[in-house]
N, C-alpha and C. Protein backbone atom coordinates (compact mmCIF):
# COMPACT_ATOMS: atom_id res chain seq x y z
N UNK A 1 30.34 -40.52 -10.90
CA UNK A 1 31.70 -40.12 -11.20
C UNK A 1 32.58 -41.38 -11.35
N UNK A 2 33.20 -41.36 -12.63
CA UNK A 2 34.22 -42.61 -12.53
C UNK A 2 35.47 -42.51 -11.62
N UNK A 3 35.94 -43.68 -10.82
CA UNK A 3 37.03 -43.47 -9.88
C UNK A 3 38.07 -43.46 -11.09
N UNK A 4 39.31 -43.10 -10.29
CA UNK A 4 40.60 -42.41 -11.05
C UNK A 4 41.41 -43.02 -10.27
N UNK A 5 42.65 -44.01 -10.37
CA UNK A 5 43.85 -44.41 -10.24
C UNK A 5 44.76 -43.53 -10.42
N UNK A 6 45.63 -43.36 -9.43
CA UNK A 6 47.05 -42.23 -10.06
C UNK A 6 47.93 -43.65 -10.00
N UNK A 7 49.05 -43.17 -11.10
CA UNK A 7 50.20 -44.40 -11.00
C UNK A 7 51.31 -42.97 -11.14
N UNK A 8 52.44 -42.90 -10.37
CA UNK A 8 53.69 -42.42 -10.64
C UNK A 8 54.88 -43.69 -10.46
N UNK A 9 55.46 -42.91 -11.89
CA UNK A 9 56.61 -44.18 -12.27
C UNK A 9 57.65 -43.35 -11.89
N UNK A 10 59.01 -43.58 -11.48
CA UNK A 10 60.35 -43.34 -11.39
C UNK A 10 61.33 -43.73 -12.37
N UNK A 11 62.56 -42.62 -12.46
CA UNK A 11 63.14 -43.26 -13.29
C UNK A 11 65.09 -42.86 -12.84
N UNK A 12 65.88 -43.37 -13.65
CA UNK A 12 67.17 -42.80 -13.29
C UNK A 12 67.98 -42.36 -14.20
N UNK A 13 68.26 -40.86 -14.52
CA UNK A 13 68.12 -40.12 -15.42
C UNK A 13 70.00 -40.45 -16.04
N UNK A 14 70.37 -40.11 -16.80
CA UNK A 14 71.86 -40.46 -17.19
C UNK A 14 72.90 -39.66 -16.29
N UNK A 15 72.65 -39.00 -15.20
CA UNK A 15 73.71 -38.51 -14.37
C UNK A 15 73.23 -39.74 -13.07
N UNK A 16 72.65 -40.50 -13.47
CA UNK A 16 72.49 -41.76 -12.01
C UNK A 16 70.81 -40.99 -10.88
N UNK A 17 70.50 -39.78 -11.15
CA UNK A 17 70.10 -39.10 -10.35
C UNK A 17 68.30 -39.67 -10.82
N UNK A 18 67.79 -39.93 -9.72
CA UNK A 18 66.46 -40.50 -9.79
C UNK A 18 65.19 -39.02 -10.37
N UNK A 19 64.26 -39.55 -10.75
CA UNK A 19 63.42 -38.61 -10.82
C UNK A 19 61.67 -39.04 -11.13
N UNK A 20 60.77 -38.13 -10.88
CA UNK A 20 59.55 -39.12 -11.72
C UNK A 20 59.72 -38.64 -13.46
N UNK A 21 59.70 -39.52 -14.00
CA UNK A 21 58.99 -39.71 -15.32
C UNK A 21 57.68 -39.59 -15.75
N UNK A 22 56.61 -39.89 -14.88
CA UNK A 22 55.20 -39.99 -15.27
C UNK A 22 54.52 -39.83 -13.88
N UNK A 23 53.63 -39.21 -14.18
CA UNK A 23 52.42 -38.94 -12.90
C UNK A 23 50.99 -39.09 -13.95
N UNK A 24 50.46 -39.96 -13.32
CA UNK A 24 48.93 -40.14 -14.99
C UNK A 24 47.91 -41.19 -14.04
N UNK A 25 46.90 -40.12 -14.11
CA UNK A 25 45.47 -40.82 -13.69
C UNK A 25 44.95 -42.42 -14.74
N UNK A 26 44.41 -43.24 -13.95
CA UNK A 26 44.17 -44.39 -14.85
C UNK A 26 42.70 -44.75 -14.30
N UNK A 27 42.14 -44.90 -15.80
CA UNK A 27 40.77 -45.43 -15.28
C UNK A 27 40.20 -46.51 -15.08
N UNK A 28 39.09 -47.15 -14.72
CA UNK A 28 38.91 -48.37 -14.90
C UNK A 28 38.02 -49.17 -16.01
N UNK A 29 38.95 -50.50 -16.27
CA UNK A 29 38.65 -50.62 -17.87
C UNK A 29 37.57 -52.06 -17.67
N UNK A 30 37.30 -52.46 -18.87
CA UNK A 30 36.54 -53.96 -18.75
C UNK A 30 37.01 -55.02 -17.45
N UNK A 31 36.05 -55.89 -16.89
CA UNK A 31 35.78 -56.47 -15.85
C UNK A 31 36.31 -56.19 -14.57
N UNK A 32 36.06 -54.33 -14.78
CA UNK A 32 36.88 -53.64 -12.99
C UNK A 32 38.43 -53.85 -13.35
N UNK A 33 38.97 -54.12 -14.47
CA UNK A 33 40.49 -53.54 -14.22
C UNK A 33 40.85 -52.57 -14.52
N UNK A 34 42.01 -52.48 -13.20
CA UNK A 34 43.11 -51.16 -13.54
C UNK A 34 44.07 -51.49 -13.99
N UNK A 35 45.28 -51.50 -15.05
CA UNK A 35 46.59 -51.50 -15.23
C UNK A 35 47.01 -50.38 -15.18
N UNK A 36 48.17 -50.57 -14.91
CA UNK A 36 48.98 -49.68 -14.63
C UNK A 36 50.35 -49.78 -15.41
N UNK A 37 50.99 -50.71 -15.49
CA UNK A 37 52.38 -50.78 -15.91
C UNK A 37 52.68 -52.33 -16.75
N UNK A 38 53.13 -52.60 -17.71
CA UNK A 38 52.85 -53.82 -18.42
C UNK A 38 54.68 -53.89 -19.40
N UNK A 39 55.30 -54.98 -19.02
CA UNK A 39 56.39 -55.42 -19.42
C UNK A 39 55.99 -56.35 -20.43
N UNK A 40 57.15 -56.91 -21.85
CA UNK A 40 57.02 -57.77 -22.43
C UNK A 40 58.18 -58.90 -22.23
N UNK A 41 59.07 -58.50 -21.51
CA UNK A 41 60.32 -59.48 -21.69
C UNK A 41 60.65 -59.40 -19.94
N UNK A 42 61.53 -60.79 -19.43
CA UNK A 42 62.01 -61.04 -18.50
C UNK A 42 63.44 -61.35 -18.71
N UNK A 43 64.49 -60.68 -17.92
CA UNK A 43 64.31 -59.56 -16.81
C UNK A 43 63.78 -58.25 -17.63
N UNK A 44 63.27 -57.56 -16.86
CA UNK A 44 62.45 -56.10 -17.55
C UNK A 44 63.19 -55.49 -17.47
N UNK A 45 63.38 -54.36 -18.62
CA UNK A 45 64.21 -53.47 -18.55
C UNK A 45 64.16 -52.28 -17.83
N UNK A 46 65.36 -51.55 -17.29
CA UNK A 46 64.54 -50.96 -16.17
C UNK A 46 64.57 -49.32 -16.73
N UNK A 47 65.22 -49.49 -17.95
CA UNK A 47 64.92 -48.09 -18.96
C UNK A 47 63.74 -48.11 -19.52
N UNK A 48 62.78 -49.48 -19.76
CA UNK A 48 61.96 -49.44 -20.88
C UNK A 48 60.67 -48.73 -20.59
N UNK A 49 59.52 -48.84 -21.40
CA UNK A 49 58.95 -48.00 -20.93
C UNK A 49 57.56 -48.36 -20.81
N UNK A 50 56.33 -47.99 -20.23
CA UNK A 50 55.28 -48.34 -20.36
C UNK A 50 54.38 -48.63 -21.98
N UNK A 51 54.11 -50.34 -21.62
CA UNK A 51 53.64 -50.98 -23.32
C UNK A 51 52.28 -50.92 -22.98
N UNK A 52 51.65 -50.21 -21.80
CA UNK A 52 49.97 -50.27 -22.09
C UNK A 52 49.62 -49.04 -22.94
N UNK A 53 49.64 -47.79 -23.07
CA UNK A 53 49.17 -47.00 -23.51
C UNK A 53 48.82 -47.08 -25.48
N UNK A 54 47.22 -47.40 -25.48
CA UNK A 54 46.91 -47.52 -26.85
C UNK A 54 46.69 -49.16 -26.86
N UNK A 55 46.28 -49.76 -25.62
CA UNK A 55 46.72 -51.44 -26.21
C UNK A 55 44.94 -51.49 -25.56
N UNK A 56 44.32 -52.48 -25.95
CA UNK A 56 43.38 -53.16 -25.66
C UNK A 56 43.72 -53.52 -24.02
N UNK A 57 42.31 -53.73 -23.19
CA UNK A 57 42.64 -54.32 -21.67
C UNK A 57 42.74 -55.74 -22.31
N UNK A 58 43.51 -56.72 -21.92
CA UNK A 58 43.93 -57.70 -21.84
C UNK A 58 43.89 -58.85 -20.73
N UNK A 59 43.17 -59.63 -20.47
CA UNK A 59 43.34 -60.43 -18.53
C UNK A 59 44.51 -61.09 -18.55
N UNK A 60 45.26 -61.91 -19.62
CA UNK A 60 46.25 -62.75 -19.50
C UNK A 60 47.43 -60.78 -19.49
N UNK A 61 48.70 -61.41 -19.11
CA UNK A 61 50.06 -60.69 -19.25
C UNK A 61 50.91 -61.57 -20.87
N UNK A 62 51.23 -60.55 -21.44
CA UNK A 62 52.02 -61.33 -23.16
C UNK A 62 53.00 -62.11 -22.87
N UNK A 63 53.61 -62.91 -23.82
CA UNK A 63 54.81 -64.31 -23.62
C UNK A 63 56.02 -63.26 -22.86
N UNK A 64 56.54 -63.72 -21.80
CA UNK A 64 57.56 -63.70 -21.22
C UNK A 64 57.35 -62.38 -20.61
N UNK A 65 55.97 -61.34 -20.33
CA UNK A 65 55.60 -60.61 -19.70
C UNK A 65 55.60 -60.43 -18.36
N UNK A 66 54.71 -59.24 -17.96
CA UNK A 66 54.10 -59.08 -17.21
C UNK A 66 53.06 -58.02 -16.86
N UNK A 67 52.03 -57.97 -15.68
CA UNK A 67 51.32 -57.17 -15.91
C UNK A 67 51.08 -56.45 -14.19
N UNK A 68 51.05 -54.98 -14.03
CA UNK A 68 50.41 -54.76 -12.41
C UNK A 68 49.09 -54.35 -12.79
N UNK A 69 48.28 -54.67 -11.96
CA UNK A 69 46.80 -53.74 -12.04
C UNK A 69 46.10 -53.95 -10.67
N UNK A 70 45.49 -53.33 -10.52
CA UNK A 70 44.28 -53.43 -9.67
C UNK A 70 42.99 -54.03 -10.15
N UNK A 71 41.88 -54.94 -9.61
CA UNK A 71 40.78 -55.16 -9.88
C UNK A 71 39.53 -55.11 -9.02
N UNK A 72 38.45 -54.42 -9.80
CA UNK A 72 36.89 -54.53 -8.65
C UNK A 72 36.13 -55.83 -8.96
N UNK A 73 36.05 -56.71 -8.03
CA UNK A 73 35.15 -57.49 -7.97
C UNK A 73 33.73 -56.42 -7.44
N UNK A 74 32.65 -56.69 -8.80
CA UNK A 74 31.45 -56.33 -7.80
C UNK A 74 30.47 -56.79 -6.97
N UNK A 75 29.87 -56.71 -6.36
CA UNK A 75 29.01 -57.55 -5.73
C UNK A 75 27.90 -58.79 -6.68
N UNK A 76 28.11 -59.98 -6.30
CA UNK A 76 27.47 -60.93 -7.13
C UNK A 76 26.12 -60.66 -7.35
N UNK A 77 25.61 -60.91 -8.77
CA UNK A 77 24.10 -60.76 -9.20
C UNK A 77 23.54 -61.76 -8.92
N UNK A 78 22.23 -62.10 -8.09
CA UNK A 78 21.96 -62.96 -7.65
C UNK A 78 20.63 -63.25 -8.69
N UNK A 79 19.89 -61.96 -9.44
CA UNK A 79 18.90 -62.12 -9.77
C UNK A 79 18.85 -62.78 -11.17
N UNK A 80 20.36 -62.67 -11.91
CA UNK A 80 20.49 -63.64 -13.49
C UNK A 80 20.19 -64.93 -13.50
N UNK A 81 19.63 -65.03 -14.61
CA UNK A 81 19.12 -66.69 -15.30
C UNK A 81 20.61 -66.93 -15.48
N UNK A 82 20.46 -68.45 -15.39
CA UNK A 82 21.61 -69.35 -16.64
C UNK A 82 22.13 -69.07 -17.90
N UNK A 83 21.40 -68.66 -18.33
CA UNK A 83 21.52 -68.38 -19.60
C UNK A 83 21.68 -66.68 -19.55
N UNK A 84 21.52 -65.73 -18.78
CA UNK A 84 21.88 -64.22 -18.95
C UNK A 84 23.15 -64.27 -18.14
N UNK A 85 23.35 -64.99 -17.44
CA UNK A 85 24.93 -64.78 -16.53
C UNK A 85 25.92 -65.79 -17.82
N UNK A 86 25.87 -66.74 -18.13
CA UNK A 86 26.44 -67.24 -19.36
C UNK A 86 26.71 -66.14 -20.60
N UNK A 87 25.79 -65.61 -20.82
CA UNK A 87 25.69 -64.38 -21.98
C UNK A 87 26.68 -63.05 -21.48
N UNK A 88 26.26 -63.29 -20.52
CA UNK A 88 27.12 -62.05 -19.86
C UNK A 88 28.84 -62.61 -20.16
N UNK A 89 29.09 -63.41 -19.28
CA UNK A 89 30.18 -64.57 -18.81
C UNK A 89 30.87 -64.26 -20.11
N UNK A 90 30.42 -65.10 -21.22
CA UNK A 90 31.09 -64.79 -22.80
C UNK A 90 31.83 -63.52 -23.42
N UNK A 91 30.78 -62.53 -23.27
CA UNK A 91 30.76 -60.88 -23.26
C UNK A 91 31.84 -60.46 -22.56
N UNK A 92 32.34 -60.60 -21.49
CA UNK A 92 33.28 -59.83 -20.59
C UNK A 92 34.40 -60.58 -20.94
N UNK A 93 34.91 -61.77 -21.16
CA UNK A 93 35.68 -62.30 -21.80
C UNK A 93 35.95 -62.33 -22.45
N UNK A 94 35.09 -62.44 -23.63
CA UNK A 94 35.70 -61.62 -25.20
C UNK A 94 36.02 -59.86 -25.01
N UNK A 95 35.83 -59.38 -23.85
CA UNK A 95 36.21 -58.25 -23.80
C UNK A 95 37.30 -57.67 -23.77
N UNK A 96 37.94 -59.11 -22.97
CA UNK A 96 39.29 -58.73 -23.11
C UNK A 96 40.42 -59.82 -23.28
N UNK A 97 39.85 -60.04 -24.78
CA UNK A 97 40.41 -60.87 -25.29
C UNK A 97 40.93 -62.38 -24.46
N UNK A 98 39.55 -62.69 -24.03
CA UNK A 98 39.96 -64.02 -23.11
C UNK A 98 39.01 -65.13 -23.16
N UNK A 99 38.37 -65.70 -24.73
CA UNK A 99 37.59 -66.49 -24.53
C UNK A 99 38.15 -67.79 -23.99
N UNK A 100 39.55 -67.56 -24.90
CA UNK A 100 40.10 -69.12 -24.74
C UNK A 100 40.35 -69.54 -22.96
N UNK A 101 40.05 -68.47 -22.08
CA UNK A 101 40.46 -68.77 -20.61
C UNK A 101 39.16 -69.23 -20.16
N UNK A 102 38.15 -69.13 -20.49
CA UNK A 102 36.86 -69.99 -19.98
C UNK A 102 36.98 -71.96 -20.24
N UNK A 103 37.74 -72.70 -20.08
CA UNK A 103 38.02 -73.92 -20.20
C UNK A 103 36.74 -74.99 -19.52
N UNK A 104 36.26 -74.28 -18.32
CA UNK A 104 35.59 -75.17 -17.60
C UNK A 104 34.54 -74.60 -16.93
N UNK A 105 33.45 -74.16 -17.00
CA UNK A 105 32.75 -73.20 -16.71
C UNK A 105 31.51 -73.85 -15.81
N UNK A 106 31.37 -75.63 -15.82
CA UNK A 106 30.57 -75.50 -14.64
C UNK A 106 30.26 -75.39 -13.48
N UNK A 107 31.24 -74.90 -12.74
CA UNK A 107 30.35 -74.33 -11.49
C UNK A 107 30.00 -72.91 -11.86
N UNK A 108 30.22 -72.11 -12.32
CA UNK A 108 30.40 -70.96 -12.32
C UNK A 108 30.83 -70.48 -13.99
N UNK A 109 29.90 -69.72 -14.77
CA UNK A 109 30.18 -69.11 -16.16
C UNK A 109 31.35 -68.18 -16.03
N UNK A 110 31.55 -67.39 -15.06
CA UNK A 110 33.25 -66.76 -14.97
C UNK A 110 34.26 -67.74 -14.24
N UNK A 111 33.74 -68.70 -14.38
CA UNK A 111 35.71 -69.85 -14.05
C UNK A 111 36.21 -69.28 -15.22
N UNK A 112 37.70 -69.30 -14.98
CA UNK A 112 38.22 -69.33 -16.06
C UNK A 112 40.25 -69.71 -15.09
N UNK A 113 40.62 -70.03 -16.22
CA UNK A 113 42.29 -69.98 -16.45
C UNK A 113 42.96 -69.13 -16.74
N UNK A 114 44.16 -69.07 -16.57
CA UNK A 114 45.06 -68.05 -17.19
C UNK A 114 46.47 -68.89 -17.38
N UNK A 115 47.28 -68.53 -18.31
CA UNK A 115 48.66 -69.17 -18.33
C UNK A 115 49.71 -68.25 -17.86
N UNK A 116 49.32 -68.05 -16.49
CA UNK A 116 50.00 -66.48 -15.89
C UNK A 116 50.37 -67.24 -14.22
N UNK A 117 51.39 -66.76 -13.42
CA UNK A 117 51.51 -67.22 -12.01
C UNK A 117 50.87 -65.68 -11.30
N UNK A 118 49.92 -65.64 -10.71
CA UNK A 118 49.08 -64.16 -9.92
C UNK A 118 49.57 -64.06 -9.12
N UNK A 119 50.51 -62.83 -8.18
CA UNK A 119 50.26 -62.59 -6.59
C UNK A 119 49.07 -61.58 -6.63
N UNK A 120 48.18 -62.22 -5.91
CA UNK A 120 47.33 -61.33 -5.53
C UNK A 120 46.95 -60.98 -4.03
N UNK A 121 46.32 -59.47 -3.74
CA UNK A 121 46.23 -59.33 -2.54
C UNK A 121 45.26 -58.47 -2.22
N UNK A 122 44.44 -59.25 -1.50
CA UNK A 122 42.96 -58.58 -1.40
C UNK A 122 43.07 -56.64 -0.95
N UNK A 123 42.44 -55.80 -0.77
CA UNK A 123 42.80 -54.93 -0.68
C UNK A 123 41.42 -54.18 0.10
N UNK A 124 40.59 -54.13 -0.44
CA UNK A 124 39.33 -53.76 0.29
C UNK A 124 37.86 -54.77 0.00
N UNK A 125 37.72 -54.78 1.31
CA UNK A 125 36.25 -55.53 1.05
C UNK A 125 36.42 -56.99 1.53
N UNK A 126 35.63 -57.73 1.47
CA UNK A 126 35.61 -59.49 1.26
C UNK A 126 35.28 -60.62 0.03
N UNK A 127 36.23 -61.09 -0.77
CA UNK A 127 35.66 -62.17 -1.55
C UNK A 127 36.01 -63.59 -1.29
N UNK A 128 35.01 -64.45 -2.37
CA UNK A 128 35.36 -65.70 -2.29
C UNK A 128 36.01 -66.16 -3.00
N UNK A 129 36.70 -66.52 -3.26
CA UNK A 129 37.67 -67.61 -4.33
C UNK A 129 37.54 -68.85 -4.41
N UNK A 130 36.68 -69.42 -5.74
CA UNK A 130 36.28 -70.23 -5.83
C UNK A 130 37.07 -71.23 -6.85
N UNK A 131 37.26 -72.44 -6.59
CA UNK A 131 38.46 -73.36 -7.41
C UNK A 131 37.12 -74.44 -7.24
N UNK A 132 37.83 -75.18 -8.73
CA UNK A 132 37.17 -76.20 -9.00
C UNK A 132 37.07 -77.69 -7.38
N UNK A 133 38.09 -77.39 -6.55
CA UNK A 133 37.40 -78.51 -5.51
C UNK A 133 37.20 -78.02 -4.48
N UNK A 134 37.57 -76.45 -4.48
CA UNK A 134 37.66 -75.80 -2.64
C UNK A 134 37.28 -74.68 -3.31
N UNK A 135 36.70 -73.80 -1.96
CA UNK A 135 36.92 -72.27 -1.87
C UNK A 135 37.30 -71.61 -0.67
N UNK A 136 37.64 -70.41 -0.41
CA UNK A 136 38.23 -69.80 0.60
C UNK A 136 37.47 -68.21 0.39
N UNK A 137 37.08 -67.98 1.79
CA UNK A 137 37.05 -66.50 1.75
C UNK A 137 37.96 -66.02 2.10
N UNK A 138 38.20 -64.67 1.32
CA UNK A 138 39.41 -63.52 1.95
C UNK A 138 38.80 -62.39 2.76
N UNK A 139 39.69 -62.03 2.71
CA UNK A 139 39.76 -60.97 4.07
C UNK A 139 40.65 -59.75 3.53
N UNK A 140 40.44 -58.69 3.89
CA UNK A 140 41.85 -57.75 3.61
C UNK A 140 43.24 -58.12 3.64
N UNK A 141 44.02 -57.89 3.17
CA UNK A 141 45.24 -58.22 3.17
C UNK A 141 45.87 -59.92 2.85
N UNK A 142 44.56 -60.51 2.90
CA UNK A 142 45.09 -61.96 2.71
C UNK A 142 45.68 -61.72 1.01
N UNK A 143 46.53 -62.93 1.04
CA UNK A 143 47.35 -63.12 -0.34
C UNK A 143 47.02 -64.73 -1.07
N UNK A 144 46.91 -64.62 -2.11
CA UNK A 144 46.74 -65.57 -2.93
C UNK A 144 48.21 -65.83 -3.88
N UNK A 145 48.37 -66.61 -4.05
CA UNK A 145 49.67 -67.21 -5.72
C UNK A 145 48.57 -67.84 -6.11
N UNK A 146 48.35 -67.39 -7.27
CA UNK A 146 47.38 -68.39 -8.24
C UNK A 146 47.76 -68.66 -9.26
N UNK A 147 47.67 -69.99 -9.65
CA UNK A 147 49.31 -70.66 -10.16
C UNK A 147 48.67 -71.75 -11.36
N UNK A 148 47.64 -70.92 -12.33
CA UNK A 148 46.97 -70.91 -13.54
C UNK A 148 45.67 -71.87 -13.51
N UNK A 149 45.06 -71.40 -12.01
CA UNK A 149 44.10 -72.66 -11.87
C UNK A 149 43.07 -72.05 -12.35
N UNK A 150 42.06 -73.09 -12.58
CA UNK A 150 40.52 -72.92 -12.88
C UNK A 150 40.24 -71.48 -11.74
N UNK A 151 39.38 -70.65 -11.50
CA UNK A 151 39.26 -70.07 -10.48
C UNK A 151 38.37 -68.92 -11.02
N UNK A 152 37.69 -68.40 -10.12
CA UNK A 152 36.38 -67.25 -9.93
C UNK A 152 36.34 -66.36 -8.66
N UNK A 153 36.85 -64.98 -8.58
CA UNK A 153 36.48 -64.29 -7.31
C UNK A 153 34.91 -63.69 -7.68
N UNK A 154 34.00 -64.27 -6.26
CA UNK A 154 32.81 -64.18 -5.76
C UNK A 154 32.73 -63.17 -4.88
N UNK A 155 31.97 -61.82 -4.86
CA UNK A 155 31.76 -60.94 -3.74
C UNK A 155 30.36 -61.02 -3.46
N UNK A 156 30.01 -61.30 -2.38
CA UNK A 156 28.78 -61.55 -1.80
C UNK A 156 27.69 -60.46 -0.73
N UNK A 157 29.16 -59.35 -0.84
CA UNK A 157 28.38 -58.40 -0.33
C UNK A 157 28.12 -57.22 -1.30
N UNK A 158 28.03 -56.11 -0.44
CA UNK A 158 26.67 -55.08 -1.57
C UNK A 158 27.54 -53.77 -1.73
N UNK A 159 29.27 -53.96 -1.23
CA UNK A 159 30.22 -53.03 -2.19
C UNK A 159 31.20 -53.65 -2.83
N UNK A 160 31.49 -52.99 -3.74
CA UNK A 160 32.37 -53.66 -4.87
C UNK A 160 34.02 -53.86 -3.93
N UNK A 161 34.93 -54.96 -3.94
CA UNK A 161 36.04 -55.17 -3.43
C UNK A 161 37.28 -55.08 -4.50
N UNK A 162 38.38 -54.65 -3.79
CA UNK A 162 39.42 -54.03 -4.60
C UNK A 162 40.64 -54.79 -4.44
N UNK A 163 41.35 -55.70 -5.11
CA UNK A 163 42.38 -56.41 -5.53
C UNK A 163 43.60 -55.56 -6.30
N UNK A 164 44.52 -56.21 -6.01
CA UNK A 164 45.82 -55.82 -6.46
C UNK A 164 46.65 -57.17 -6.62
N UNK A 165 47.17 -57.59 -8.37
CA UNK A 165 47.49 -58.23 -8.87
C UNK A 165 48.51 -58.14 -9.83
N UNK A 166 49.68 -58.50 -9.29
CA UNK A 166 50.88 -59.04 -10.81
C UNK A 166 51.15 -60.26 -11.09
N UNK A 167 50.77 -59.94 -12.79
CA UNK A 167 50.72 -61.36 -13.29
C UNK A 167 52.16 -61.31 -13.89
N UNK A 168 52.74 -62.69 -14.27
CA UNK A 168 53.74 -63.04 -14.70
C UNK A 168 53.34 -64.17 -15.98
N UNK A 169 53.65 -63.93 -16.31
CA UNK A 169 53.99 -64.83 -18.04
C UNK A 169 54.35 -66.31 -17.20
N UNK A 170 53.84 -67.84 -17.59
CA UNK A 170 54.10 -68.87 -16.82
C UNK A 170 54.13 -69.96 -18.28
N UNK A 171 54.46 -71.05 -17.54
CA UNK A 171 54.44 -72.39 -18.43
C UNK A 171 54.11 -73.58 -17.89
């Protein structure tokens, strides 16, 4: 069974009076993401309206954007060649439209960049976060700013871990 995301959005109707606007299951798209809600301009408008529906999954957020989603890291494949985790690596990145974020790929065929500032915040499970001179394991609830570095989350155990991430448009 595929898991199902609910997102409900709010809104404030022209008598000032709040209400929901949207209640909508979301599924999960190329490399374990969820989006949910995706802005193009800063400050966001707070009439405007959701720009994901009908768009390609995307990893970067668009110029002067932004993006919320959730992500599954799954448990690392230990049994791929060099060359089938590379093949792979390429594949999931052109998936979503992100070759140009693979810049530096040797330690790891999923390093990659983004021109985005991340809060991220672990949510279930344990990963590693791996940067070109350090790494750190997380823990639930730990928080990351990832602030367009080289970088790779590693899960080393044998269930998939669940992240929650807004990206911001950066320079």
């Amino acid at each position: 069974m595929e898991k199902k995301f609910r997102c409900i959005v709010t809104e404030r109707g022209e008598n000032g009076k709040s209400f929901i606007s949207e209640d909508r299951e979301v599924g999960v798209g190329p490399l374990g993401i969820i989006d949910f809600w995706e802005t193009e301009e800063m400050p966001a408008s707070l009439h405007g309206k959701n720009l994901l529906p009908g768009k390609p999954t995307r990893l970067e957020a668009s110029t002067h954007g932004t993006l919320f989603r959730f992500f599954e890291i799954p448990p690392f494949q230990k049994n791929l060649s060099p060359e089938e985790a590379e093949k792979q690596a390429a594949e999931v990145f052109a998936s979503v439209q992100a070759s140009h974020c693979r810049v530096d790929t040797r330690l790891n065929p999923m390093m990659h960049t983004t021109r985005t500032i991340d809060y991220v915040v672990l949510l279930k499970g344990e990963v590693t976060l791996l940067l070109d001179k350090s790494e750190v394991k997380l823990k639930p609830f730990d928080v990351v700013v990832q602030r367009g570095t080289n970088h790779y989350w590693i899960n080393y155990n044998t269930e998939p871990a669940l992240l929650m991430g807004v990206l911001l448009d950066a320079k």
